[in-house]
C-alpha atoms as a PDB file:
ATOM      1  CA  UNK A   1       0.000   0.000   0.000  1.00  0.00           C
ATOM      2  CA  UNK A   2       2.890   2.711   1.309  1.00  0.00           C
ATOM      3  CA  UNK A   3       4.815   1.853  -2.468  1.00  0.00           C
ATOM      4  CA  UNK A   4       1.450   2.424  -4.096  1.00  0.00           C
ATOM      5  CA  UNK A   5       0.759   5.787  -2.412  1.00  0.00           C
ATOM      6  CA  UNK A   6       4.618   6.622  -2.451  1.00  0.00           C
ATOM      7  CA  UNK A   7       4.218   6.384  -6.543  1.00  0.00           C
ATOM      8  CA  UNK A   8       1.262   7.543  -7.083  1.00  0.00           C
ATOM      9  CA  UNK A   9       2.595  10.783  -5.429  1.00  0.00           C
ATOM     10  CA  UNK A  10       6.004  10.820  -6.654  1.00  0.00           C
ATOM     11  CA  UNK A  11       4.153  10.741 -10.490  1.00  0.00           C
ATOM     12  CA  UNK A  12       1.430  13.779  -9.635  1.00  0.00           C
ATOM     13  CA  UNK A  13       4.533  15.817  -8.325  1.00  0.00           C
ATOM     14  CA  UNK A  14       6.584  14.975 -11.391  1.00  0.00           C
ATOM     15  CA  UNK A  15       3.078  16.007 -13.733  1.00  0.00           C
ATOM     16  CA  UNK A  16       2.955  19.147 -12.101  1.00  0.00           C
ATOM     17  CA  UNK A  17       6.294  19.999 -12.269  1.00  0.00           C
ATOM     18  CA  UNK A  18       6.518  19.038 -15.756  1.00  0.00           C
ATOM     19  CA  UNK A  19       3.419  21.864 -16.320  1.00  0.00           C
ATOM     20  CA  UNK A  20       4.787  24.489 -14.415  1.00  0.00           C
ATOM     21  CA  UNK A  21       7.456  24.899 -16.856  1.00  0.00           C
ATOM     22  CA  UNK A  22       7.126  28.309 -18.749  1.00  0.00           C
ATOM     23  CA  UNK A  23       8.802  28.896 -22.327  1.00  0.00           C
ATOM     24  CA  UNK A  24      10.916  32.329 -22.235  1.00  0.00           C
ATOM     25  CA  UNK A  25      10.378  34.872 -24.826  1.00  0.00           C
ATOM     26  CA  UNK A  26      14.046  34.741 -26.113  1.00  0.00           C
ATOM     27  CA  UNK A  27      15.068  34.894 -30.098  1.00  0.00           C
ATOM     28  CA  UNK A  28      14.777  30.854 -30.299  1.00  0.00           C
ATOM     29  CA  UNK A  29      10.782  31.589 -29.060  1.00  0.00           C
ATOM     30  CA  UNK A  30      10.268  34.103 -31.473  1.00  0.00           C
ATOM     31  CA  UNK A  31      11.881  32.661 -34.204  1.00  0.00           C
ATOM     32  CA  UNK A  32      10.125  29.247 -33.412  1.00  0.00           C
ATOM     33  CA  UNK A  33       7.075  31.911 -34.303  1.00  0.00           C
ATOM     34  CA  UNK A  34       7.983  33.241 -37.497  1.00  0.00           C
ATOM     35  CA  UNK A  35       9.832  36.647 -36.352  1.00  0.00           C
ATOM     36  CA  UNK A  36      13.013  37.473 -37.590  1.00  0.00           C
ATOM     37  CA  UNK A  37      14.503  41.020 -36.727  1.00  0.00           C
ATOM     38  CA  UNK A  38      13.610  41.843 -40.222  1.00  0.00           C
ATOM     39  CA  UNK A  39      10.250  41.263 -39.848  1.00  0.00           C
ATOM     40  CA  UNK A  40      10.204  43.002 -36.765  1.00  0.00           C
ATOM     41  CA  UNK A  41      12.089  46.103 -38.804  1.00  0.00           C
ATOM     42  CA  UNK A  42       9.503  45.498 -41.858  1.00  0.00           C
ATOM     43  CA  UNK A  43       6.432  45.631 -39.426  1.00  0.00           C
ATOM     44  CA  UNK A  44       5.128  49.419 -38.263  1.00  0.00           C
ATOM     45  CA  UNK A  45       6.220  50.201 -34.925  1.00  0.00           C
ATOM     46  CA  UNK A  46       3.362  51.620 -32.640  1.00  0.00           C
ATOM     47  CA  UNK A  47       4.487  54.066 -30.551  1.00  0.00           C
ATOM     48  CA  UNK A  48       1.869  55.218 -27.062  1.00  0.00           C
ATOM     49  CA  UNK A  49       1.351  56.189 -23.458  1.00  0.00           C
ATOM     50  CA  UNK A  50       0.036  53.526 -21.522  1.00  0.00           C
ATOM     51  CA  UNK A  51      -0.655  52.166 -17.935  1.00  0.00           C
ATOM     52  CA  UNK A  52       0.644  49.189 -16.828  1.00  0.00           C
ATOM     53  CA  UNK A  53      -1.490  47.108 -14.991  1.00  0.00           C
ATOM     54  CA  UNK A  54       0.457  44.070 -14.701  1.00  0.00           C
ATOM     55  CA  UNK A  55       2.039  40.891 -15.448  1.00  0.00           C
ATOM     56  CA  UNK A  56      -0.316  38.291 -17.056  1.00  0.00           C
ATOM     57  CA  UNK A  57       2.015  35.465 -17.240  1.00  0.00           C
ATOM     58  CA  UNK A  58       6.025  35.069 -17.358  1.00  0.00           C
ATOM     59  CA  UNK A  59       5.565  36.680 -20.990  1.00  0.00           C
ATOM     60  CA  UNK A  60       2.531  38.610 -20.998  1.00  0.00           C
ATOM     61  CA  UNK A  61       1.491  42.137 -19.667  1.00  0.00           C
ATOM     62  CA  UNK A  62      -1.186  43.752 -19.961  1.00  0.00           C
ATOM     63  CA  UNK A  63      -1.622  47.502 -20.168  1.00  0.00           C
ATOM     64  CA  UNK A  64      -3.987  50.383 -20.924  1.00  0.00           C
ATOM     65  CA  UNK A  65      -3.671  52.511 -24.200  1.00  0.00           C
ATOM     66  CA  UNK A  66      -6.638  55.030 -25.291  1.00  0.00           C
ATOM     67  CA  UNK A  67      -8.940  53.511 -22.035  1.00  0.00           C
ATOM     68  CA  UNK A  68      -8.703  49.810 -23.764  1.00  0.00           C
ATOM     69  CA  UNK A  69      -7.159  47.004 -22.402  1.00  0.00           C
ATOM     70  CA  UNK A  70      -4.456  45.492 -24.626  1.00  0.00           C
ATOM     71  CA  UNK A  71      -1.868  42.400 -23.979  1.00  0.00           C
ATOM     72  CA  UNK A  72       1.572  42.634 -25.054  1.00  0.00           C
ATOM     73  CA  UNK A  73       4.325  39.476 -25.390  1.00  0.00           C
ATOM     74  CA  UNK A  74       7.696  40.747 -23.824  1.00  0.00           C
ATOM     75  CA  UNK A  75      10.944  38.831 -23.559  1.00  0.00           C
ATOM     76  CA  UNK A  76      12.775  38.104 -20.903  1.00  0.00           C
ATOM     77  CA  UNK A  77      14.993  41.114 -20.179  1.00  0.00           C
ATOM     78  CA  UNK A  78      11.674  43.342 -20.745  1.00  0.00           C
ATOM     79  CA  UNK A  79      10.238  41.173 -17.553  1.00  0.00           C
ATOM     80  CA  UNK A  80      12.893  41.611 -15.555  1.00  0.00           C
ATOM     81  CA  UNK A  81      12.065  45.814 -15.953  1.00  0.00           C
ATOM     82  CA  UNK A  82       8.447  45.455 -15.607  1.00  0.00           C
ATOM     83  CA  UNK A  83       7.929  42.802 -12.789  1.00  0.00           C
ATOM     84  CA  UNK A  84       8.539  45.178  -9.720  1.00  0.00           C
ATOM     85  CA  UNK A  85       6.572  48.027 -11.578  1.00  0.00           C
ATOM     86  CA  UNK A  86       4.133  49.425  -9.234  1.00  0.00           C
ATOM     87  CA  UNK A  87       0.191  49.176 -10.872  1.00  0.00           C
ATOM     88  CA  UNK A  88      -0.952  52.050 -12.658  1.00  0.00           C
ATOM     89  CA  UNK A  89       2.407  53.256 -13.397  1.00  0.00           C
ATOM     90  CA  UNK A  90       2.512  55.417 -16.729  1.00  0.00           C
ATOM     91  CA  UNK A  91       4.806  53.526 -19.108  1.00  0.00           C
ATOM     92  CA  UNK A  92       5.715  55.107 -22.914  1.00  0.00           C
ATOM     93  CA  UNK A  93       5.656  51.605 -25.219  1.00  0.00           C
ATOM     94  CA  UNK A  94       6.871  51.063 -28.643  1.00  0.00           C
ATOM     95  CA  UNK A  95       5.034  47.425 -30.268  1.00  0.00           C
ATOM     96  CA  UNK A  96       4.332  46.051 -33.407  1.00  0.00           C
ATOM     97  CA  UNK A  97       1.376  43.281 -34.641  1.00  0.00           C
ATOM     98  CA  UNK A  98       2.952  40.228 -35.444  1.00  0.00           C
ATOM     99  CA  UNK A  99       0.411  39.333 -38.362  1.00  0.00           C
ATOM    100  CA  UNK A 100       1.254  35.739 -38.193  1.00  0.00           C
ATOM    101  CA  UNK A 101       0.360  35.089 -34.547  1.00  0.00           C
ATOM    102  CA  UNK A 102      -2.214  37.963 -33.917  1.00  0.00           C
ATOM    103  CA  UNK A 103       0.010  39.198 -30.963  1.00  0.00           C
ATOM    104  CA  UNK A 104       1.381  42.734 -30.239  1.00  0.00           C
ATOM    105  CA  UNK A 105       5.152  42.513 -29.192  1.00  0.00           C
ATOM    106  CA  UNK A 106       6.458  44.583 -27.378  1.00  0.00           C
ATOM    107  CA  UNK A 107       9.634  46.451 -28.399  1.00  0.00           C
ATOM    108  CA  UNK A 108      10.419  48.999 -26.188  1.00  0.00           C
ATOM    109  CA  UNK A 109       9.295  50.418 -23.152  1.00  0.00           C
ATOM    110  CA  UNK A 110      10.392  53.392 -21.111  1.00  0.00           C
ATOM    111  CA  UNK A 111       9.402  54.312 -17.809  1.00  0.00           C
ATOM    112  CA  UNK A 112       7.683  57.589 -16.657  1.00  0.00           C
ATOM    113  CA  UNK A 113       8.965  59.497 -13.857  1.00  0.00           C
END
């Protein structure tokens, strides 16, 4: 019974770690996606004032441009900016549409004092 149980646990614990793995936004990510730097140079760059509201997920945040809602991917490096950002911080964003995927990436992202 106690090697049944002991299993049965050690394969849920293994499962869920297994699912709590999160793909990183790096160059391999996006270019697993179709997006080269050219594209990303080819593509309009949006340029706004937003709000940041907060991390989605390890690669999503979600902001608020012109009183709408909108999710942007971000990479890595851009997370590491944004995570301790306060809510409601006012944030000036550069992003493109990435077509292919329907998502708005985000290029660049400033910080307002």
């Amino acid at each position: 019974m106690y090697k049944q149980f002991f299993s049965l646990f050690i394969f849920i614990l293994l499962f869920l770690t297994g699912c709590s793995s999160v793909p990183q936004q790096s160059k391999e990510y996006l270019a697993a996606n179709g997006v080269s730097e050219e594209n990303i140079q080819e593509q309009k760059l949006i340029s706004a004032q937003a709000t940041f509201i907060g991390l989605m997920d390890p690669h999503t945040i979600e902001v608020i441009v012109n009183d709408k809602p909108m999710a942007l991917q971000i990479t890595e490096e851009q997370r590491k900016i944004l995570e301790p950002l306060e809510m409601n911080k006012e944030i000036h964003i550069e992003y493109w549409n990435n077509e292919k995927t329907s998502q708005k990436i985000l290029k660049k992202v400033e910080i307002m004092e």
